[in-house]
N, C-alpha and C. Protein backbone atom coordinates (compact mmCIF):
# COMPACT_ATOMS: atom_id res chain seq x y z
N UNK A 1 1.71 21.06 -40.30
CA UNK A 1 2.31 19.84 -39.77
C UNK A 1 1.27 18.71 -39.79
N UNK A 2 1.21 17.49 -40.52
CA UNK A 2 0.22 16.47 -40.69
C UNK A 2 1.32 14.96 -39.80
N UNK A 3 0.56 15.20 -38.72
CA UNK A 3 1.20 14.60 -37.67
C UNK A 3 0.10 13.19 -37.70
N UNK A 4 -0.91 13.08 -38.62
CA UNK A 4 -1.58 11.58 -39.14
C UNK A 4 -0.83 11.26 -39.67
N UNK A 5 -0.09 11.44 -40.43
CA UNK A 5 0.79 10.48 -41.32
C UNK A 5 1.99 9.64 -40.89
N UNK A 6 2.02 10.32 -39.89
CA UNK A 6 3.65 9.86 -39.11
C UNK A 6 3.06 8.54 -38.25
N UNK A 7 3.59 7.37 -38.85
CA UNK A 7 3.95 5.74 -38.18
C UNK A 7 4.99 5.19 -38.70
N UNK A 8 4.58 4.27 -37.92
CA UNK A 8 5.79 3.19 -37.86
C UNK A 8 5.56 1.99 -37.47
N UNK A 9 5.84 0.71 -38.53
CA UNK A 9 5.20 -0.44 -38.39
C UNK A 9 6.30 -1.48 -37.30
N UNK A 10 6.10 -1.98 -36.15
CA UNK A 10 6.69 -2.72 -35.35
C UNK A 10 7.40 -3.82 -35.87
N UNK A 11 8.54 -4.76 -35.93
CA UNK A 11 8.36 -5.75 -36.54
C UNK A 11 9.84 -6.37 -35.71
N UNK A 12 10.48 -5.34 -34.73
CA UNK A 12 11.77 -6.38 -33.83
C UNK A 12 11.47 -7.54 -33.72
N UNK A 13 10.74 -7.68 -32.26
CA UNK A 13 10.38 -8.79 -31.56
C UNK A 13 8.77 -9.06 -31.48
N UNK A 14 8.91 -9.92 -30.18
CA UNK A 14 7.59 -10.76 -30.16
C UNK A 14 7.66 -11.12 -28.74
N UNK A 15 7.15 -11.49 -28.10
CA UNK A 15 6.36 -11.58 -26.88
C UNK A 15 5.18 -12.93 -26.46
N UNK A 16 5.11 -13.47 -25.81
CA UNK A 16 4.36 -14.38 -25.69
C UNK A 16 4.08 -14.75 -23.88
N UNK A 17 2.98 -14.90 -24.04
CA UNK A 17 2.75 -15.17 -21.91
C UNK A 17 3.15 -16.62 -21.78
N UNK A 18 3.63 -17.18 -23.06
CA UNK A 18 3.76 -19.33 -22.24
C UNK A 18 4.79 -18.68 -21.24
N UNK A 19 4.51 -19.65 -20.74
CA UNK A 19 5.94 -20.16 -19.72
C UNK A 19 6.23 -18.89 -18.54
N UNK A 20 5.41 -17.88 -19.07
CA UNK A 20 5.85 -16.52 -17.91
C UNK A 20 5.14 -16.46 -16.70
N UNK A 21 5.44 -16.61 -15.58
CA UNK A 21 5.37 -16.57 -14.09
C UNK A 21 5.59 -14.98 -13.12
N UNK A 22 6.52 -14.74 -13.10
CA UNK A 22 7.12 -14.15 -12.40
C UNK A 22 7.46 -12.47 -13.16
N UNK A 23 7.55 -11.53 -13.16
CA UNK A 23 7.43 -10.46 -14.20
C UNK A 23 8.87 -9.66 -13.95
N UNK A 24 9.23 -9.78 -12.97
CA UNK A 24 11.07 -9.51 -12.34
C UNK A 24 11.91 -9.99 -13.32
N UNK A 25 11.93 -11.10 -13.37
CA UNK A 25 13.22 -12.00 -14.49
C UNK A 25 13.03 -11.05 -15.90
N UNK A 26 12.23 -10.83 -16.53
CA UNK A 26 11.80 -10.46 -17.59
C UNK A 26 11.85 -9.12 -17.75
N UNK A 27 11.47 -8.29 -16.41
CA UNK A 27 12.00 -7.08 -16.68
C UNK A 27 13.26 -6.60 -16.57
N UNK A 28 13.54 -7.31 -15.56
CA UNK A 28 15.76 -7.52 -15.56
C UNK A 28 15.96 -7.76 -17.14
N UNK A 29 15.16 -8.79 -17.74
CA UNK A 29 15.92 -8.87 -19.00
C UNK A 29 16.18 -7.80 -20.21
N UNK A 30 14.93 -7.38 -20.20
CA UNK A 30 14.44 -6.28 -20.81
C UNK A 30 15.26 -5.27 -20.50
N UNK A 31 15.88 -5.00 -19.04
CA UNK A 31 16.83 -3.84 -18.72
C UNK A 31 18.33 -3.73 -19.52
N UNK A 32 18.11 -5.30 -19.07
CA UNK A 32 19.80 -5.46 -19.58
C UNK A 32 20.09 -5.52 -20.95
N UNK A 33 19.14 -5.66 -21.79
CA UNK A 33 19.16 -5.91 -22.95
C UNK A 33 18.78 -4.32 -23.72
N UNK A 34 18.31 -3.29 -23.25
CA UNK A 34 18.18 -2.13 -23.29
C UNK A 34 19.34 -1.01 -23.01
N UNK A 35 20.08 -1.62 -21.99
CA UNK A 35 21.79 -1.23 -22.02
C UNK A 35 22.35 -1.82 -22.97
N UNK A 36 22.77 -2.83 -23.08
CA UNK A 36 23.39 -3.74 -24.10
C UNK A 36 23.01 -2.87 -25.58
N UNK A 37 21.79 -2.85 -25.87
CA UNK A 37 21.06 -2.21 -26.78
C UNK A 37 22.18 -0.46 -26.93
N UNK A 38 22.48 -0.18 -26.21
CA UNK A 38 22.67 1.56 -26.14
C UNK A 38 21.51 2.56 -26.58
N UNK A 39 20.36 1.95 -25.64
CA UNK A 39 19.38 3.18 -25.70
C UNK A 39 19.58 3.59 -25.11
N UNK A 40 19.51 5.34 -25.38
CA UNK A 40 19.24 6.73 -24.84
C UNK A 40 18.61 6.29 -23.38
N UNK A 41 19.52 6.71 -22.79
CA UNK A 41 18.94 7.00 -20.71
C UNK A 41 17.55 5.54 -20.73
N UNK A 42 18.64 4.17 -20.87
CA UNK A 42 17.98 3.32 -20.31
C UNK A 42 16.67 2.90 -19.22
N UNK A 43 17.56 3.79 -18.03
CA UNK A 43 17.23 3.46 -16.61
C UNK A 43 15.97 4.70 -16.12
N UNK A 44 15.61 5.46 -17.60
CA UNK A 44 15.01 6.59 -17.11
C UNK A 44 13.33 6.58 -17.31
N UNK A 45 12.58 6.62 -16.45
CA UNK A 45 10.99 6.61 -15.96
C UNK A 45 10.29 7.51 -15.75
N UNK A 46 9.18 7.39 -16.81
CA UNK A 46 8.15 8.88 -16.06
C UNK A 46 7.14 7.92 -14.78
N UNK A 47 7.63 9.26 -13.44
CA UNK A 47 6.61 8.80 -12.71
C UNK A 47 5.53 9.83 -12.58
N UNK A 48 4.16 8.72 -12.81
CA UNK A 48 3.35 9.57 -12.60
C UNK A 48 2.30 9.92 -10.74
N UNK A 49 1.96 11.13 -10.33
CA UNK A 49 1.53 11.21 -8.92
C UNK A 49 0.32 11.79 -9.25
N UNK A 50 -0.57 12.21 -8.00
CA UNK A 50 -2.11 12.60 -8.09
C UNK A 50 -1.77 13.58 -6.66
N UNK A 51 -2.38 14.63 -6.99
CA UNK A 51 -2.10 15.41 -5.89
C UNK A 51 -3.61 15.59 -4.71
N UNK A 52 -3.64 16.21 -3.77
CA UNK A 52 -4.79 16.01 -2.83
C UNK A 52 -5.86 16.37 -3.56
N UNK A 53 -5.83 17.30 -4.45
CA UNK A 53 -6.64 17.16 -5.27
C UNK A 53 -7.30 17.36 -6.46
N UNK A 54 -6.36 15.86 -6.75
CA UNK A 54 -6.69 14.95 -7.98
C UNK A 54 -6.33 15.78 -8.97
N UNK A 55 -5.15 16.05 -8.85
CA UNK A 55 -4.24 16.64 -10.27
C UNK A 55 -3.62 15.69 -10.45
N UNK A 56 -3.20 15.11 -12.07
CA UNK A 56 -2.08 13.99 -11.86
C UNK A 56 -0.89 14.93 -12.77
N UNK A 57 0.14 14.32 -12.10
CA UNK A 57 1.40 15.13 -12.81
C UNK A 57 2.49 13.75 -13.15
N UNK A 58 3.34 14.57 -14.19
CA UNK A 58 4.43 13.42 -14.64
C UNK A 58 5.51 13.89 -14.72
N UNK A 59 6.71 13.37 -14.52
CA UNK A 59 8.11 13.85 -14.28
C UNK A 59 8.91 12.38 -14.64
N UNK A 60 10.14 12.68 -15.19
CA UNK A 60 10.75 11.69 -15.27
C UNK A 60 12.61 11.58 -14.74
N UNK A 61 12.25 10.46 -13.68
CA UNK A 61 13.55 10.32 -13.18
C UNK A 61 13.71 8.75 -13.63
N UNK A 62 15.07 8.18 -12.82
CA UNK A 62 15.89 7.12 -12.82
C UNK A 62 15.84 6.27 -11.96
N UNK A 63 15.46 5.04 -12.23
CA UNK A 63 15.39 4.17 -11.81
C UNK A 63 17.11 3.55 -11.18
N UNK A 64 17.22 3.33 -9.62
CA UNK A 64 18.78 3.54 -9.21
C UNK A 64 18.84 1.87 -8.55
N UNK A 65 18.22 1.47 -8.08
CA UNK A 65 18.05 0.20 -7.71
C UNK A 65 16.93 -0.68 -8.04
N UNK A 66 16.61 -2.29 -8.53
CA UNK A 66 15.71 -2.80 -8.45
C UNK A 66 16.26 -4.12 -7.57
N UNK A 67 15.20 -4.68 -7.17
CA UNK A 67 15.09 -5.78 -6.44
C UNK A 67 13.99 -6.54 -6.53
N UNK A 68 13.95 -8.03 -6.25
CA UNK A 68 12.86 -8.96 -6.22
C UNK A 68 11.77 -8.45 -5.95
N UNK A 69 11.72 -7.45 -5.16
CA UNK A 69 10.07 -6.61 -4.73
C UNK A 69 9.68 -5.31 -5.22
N UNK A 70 10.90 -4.41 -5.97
CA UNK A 70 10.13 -3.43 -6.52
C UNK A 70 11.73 -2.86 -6.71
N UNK A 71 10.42 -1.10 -7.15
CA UNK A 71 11.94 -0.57 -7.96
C UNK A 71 12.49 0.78 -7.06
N UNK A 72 13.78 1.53 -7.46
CA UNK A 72 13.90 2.26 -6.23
C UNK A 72 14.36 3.56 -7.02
N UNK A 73 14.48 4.53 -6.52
CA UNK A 73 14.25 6.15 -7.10
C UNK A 73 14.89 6.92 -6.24
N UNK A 74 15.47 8.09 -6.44
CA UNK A 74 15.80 9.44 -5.38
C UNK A 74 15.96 10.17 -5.84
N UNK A 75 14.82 11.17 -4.72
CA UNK A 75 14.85 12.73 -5.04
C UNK A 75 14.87 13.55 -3.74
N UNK A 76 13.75 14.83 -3.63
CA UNK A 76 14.07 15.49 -2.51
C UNK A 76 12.31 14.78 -2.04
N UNK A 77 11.93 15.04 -0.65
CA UNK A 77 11.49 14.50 -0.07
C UNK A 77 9.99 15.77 -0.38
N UNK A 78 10.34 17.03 -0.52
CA UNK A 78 9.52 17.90 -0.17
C UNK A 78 9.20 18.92 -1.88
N UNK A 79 9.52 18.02 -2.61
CA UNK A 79 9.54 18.70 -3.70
C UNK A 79 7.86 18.23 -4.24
N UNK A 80 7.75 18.44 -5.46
CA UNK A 80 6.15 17.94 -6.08
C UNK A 80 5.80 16.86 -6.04
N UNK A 81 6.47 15.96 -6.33
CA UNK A 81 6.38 14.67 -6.06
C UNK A 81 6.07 13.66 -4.43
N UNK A 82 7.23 14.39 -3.88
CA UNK A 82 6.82 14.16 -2.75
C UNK A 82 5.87 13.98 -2.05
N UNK A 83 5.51 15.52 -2.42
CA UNK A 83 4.26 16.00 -1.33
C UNK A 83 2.62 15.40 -1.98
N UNK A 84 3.35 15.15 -3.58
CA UNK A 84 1.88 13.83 -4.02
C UNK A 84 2.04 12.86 -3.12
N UNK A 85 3.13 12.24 -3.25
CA UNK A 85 3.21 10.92 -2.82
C UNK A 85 3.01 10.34 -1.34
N UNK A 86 3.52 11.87 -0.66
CA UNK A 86 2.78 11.81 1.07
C UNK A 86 1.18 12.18 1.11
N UNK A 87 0.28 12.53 0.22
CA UNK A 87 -0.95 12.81 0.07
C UNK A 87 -1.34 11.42 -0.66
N UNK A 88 -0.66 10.72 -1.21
CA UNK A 88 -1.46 9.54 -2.36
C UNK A 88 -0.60 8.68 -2.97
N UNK A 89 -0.15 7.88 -2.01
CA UNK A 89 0.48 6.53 -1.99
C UNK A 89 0.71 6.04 -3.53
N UNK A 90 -0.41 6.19 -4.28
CA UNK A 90 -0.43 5.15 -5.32
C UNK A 90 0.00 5.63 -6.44
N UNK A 91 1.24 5.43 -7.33
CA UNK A 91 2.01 6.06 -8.49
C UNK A 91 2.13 5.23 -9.36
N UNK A 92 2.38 5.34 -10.42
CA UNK A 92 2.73 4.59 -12.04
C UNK A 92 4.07 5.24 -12.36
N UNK A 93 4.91 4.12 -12.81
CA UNK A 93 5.98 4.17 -13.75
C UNK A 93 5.73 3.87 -14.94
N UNK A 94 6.38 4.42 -15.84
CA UNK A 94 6.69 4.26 -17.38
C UNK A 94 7.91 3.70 -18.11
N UNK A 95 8.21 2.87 -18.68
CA UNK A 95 10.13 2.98 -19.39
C UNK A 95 9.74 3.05 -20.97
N UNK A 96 10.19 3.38 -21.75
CA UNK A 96 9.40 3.46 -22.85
C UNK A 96 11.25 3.24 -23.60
N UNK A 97 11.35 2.16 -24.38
CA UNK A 97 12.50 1.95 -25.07
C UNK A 97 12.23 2.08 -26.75
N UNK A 98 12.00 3.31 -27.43
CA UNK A 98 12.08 2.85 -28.87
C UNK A 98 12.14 2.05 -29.66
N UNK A 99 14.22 2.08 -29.40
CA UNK A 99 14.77 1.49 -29.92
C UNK A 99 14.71 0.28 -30.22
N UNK A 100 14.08 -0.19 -29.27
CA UNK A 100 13.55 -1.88 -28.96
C UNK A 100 12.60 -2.01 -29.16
N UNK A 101 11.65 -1.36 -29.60
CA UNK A 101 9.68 -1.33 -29.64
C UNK A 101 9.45 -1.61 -28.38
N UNK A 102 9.44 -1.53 -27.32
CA UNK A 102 9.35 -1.66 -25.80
C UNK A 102 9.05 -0.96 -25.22
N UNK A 103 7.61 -1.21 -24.26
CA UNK A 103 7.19 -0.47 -22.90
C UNK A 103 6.94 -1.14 -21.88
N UNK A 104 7.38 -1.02 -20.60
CA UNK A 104 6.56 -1.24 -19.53
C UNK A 104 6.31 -0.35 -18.53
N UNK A 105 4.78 -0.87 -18.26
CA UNK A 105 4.08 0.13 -17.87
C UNK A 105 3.98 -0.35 -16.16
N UNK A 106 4.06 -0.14 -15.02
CA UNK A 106 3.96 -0.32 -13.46
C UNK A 106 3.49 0.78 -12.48
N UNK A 107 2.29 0.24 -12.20
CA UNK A 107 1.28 0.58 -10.91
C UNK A 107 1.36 -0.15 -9.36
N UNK A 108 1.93 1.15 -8.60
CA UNK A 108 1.83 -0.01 -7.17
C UNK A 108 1.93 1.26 -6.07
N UNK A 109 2.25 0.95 -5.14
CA UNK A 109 2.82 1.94 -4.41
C UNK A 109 3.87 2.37 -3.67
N UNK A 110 3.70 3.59 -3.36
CA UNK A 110 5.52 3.90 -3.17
C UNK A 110 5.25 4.47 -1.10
N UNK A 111 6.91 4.10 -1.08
CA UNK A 111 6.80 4.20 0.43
C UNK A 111 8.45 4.93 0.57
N UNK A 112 9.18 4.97 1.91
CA UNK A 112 10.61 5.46 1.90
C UNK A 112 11.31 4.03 2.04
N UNK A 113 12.93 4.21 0.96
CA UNK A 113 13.37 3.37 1.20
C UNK A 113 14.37 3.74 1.84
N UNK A 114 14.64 2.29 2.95
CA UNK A 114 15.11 2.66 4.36
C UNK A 114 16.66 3.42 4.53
N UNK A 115 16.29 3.96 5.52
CA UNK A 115 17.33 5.37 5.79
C UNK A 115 18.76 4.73 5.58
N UNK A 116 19.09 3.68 5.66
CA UNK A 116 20.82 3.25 5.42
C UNK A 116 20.93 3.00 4.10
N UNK A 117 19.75 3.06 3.34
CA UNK A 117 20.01 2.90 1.68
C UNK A 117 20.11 4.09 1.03
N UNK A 118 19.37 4.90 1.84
CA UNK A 118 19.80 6.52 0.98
C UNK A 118 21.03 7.08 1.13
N UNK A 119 21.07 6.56 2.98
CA UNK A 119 22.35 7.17 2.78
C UNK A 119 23.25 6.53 1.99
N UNK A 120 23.41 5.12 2.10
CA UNK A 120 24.75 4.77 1.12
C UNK A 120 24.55 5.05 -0.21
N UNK A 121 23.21 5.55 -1.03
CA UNK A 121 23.51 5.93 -2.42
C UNK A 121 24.02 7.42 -2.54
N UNK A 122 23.50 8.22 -1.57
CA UNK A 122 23.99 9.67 -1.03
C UNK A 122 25.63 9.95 -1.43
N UNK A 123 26.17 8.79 -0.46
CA UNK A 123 27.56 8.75 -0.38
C UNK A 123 28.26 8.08 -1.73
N UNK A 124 27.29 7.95 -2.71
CA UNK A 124 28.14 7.13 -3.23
C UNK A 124 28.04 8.78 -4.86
N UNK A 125 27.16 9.48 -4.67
CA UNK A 125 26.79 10.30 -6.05
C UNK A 125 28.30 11.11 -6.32
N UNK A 126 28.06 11.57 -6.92
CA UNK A 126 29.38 12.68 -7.67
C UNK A 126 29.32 13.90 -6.70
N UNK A 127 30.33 14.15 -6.21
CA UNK A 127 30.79 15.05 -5.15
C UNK A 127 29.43 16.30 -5.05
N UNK A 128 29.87 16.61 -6.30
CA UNK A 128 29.29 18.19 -6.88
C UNK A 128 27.48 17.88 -6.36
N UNK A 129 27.06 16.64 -7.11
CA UNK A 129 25.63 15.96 -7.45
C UNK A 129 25.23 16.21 -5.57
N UNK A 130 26.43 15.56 -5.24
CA UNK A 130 25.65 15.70 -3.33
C UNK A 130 25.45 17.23 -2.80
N UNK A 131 26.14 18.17 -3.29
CA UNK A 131 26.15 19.73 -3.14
C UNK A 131 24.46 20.15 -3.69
N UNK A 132 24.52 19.69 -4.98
CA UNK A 132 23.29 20.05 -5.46
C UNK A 132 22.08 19.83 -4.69
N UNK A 133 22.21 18.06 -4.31
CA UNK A 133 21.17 18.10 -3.24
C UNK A 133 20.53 18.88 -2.37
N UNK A 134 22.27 19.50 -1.32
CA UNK A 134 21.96 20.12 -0.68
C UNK A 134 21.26 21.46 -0.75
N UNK A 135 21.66 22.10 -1.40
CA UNK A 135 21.25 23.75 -1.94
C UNK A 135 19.83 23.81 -2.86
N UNK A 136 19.58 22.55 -3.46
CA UNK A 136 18.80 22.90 -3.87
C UNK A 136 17.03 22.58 -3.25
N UNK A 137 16.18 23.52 -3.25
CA UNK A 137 14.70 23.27 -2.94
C UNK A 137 13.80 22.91 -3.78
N UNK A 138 14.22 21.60 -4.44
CA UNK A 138 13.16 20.90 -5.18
C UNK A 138 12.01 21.41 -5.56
N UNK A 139 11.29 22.04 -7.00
CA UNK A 139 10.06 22.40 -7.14
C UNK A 139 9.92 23.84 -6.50
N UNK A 140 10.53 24.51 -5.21
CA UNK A 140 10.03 25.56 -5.04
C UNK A 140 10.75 26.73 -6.13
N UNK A 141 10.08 28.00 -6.02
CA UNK A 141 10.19 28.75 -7.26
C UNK A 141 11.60 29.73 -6.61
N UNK A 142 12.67 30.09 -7.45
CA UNK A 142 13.87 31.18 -6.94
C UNK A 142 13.92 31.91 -8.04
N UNK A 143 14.70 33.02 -7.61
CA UNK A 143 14.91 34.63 -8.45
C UNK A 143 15.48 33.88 -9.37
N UNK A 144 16.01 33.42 -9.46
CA UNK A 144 17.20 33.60 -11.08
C UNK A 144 17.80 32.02 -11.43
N UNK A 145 18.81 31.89 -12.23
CA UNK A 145 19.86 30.66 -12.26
C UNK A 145 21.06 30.89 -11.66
N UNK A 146 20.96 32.31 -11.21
CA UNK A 146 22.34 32.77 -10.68
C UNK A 146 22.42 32.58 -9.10
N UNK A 147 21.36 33.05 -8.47
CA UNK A 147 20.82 32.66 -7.40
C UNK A 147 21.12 31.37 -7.16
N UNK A 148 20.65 30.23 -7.89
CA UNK A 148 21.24 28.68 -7.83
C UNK A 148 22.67 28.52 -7.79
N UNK A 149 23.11 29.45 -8.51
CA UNK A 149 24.59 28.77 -8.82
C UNK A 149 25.48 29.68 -7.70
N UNK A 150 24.92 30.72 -6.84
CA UNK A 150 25.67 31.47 -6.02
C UNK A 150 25.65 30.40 -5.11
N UNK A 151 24.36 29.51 -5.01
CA UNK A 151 24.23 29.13 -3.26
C UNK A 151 24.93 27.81 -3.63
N UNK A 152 25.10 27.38 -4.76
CA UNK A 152 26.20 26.04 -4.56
C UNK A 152 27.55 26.52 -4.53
N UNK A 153 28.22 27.57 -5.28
CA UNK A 153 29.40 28.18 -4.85
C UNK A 153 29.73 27.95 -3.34
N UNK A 154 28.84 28.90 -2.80
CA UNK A 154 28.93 29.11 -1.36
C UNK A 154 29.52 27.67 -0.83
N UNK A 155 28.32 26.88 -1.18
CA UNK A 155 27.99 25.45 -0.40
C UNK A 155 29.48 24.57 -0.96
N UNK A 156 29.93 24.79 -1.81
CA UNK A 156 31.01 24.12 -2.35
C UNK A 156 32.45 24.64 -1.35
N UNK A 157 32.40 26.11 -1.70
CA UNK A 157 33.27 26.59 -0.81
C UNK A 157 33.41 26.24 0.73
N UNK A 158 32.32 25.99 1.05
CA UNK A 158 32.78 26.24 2.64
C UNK A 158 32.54 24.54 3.11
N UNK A 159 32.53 23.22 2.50
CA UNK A 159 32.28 22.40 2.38
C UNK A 159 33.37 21.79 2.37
N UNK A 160 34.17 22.52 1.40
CA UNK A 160 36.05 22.17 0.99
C UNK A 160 36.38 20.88 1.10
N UNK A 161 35.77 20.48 0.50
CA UNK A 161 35.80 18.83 -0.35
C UNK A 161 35.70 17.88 0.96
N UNK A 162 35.22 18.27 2.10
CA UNK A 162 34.76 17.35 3.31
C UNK A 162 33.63 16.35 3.13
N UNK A 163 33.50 15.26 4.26
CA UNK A 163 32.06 14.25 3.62
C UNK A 163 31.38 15.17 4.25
N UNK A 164 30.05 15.18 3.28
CA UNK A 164 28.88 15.74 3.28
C UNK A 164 27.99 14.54 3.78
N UNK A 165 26.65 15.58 4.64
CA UNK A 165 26.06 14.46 5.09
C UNK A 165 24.59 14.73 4.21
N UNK A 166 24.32 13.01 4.06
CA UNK A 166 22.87 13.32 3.26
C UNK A 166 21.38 13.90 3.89
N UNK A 167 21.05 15.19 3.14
CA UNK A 167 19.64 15.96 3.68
C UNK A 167 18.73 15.55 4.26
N UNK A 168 18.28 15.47 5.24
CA UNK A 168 17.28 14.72 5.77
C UNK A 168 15.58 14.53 4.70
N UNK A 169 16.16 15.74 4.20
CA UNK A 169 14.64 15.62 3.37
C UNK A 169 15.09 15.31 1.84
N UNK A 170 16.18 14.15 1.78
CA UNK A 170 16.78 14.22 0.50
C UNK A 170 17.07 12.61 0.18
N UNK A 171 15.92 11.25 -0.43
CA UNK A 171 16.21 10.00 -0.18
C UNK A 171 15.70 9.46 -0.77
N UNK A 172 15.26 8.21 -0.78
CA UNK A 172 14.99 7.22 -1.80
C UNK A 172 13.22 6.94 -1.59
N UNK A 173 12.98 6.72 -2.76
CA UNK A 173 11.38 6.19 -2.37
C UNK A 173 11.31 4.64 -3.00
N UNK A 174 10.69 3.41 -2.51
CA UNK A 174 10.95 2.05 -3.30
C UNK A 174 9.17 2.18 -3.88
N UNK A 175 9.02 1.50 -5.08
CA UNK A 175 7.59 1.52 -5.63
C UNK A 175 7.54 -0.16 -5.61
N UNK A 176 6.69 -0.78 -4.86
CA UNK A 176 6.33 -2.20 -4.88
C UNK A 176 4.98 -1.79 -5.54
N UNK A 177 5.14 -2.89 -7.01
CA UNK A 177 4.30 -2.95 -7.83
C UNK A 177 3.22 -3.67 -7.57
N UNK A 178 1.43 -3.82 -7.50
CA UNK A 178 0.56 -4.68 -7.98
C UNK A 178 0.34 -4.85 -9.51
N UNK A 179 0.90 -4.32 -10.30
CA UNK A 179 0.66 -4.49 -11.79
C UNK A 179 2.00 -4.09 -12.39
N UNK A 180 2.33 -5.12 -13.75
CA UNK A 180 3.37 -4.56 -14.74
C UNK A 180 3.18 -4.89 -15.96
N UNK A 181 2.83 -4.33 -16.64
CA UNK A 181 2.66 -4.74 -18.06
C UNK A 181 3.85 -4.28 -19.33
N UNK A 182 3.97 -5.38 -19.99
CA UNK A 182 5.10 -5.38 -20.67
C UNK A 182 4.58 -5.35 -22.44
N UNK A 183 5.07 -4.45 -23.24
CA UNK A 183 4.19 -4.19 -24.65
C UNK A 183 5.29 -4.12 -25.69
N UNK A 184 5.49 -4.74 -26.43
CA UNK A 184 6.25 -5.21 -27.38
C UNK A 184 5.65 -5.27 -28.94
N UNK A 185 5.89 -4.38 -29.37
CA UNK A 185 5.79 -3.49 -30.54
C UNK A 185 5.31 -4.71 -31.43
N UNK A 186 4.44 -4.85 -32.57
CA UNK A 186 3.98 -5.58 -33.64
C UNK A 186 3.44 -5.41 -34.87
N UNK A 187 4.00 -5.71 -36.21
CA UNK A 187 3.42 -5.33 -36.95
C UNK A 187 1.80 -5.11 -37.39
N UNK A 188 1.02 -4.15 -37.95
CA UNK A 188 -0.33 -3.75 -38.12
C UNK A 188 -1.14 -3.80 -36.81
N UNK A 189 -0.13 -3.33 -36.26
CA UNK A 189 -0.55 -2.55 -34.82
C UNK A 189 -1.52 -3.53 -33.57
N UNK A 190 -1.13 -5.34 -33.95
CA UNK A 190 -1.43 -6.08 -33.68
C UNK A 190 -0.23 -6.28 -31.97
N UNK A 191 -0.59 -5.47 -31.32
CA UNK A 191 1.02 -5.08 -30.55
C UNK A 191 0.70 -6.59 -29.82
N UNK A 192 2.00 -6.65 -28.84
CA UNK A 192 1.66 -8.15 -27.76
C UNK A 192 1.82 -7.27 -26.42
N UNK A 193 0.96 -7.33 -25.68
CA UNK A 193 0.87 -6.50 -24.39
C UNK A 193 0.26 -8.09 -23.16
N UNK A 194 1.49 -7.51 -22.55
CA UNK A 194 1.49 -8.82 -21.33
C UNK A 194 1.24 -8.35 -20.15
N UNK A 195 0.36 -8.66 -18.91
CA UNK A 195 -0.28 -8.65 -18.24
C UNK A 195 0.16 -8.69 -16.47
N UNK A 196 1.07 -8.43 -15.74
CA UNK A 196 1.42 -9.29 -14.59
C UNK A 196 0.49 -8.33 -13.54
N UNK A 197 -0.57 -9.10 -12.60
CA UNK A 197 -1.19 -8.76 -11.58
C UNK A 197 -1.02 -9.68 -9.89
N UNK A 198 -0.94 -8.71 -9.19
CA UNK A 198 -0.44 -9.69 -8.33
C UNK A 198 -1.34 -9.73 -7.13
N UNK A 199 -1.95 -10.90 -6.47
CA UNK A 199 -3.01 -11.82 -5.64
C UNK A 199 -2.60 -12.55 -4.65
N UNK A 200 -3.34 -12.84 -3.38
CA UNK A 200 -2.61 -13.92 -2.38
C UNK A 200 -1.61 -14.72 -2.82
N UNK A 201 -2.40 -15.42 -4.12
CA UNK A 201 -1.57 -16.39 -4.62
C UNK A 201 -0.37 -16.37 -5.35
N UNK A 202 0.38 -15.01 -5.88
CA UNK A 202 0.97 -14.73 -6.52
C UNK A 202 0.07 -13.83 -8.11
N UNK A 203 1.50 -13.93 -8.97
CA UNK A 203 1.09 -13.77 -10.38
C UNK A 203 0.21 -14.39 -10.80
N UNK A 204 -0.65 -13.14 -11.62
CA UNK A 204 -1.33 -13.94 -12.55
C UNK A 204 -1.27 -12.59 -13.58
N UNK A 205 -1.19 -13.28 -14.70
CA UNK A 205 -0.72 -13.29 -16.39
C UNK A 205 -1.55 -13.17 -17.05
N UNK A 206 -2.00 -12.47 -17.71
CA UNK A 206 -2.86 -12.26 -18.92
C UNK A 206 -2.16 -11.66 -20.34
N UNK A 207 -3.19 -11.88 -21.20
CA UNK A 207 -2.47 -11.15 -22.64
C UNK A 207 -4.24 -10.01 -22.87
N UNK A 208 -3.69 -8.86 -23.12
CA UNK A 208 -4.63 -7.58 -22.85
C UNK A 208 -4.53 -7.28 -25.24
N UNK A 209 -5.82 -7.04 -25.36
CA UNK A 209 -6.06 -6.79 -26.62
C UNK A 209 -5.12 -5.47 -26.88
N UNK A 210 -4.92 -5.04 -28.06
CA UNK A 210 -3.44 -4.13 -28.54
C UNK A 210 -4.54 -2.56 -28.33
C-alpha cells in the first residue's frame, strides 16, 4: 500500500481574514452551508480530552446546539469523557468537512449545560434513544451485546411508552471557546488557515502559515 502517493490538490474556495471580526457568523455559515452541501454527518466532532494523567483521547460526537458563546454536546456524565473532563476542563473540537475542503479546529473549555437544557433536549430524543440513555453505562465494559439488548427490552417493557425522566448522570456539556481556527483547503498546499483568539478586548484574527 503506497499511501505517499495519495493527494489531492484543494482548489473549491478561498478564505481571507479582511473584514472578519467575530468567528460565530462564519462558523454558522460554514454549518449551514455544509448541510446545504449534503455532507456526510455535518454536525459531527471529534472531541478531544486529557485524562488525570495526561492521556489524551478522541471520540466523536454531535454538535446539538450552538449559540453566540459556544457549542453544546450530550452524553453520559460518567462515561470517558466525562470523567476527563471533570479531571481537565480544557478540550478541543474538530469538524472536518471534505466535501468542502473545510476544517475547524476549537480549543476552550467545557462546563455543564444548565439542567433545564438537558432536560428539554432529553425530552425531545427518539423514544427508544431516551431508553438507551437509560440502560446504558457509558464506556464501562459488559458480558455481551445481548446483555445490552436484554436490559433495554426490560427497560422498554416496563416503561410502556410512559415519559421517561432524564438520568441524572445523562446531559449536556457547553464548550466556550478561547480559540477557533478555520482552514480552507488551497491549491499546492498553500492552504488559508484563519486565526480567531479571544482577549479582554475581544477577537483578534490572524492568518497562521499552511
Amino acid at each position: 500500500m503506497n499511501l505517499k502517493e495519495i493527494r489531492k490538490n484543494y482548489t473549491r474556495e478561498t478564505l481571507s481574514e479582511n473584514s472578519l471580526r467575530d468567528p460565530f457568523p462564519l462558523f454558522e455559515k460554514w454549518m449551514e452551508e455544509a448541510i446545504e452541501g449534503e455532507v456526510n454527518e455535518p454536525t459531527a466532532m471529534m472531541l478531544s480530552t486529557v485524562s488525570r494523567e495526561q492521556k489524551p483521547s478522541s471520540r466523536i460526537v454531535l454538535l446539538k446546539l450552538l449559540t453566540k458563546e459556544g457549542f453544546h454536546f450530550f452524553t453520559n456524565y460518567h462515561s470517558r469523557k466525562g470523567r476527563e473532563i471533570a479531571a481537565n476542563s480544557r478540550v478541543a473540537l474538530l469538524f472536518f468537512w471534505p466535501e468542502l475542503e473545510r476544517e475547524v479546529r476549537i480549543e476552550g473549555i467545557a462546563s455543564f449545560s444548565p439542567e433545564e437544557l438537558s432536560d428539554q433536549y432529553f425530552s425531545e430524543r427518539p423514544y427508544e434513544s431516551q431508553i438507551s440513555a437509560i440502560v446504558s453505562r457509558q464506556s464501562e465494559r459488559v458480558e455481551s451485546r445481548q446483555e445490552l439488548e436484554r436490559l433495554w427490552r426490560e427497560k422498554s417493557q416496563t416503561s410502556n411508552g410512559e415519559k421517561l425522566v432524564r438520568p441524572v448522570e445523562w446531559g449536556g456539556y457547553f464548550v466556550r471557546p478561547d480559540s477557533i481556527e478555520f482552514w480552507q483547503g488551497r491549491p499546492n498546499r498553500l492552504h488559508d488557515r484563519i486565526l480567531f483568539e479571544i482577549n479582554e478586548g475581544g477577537w483578534v484574527v490572524s492568518r497562521l502559515a499552511p
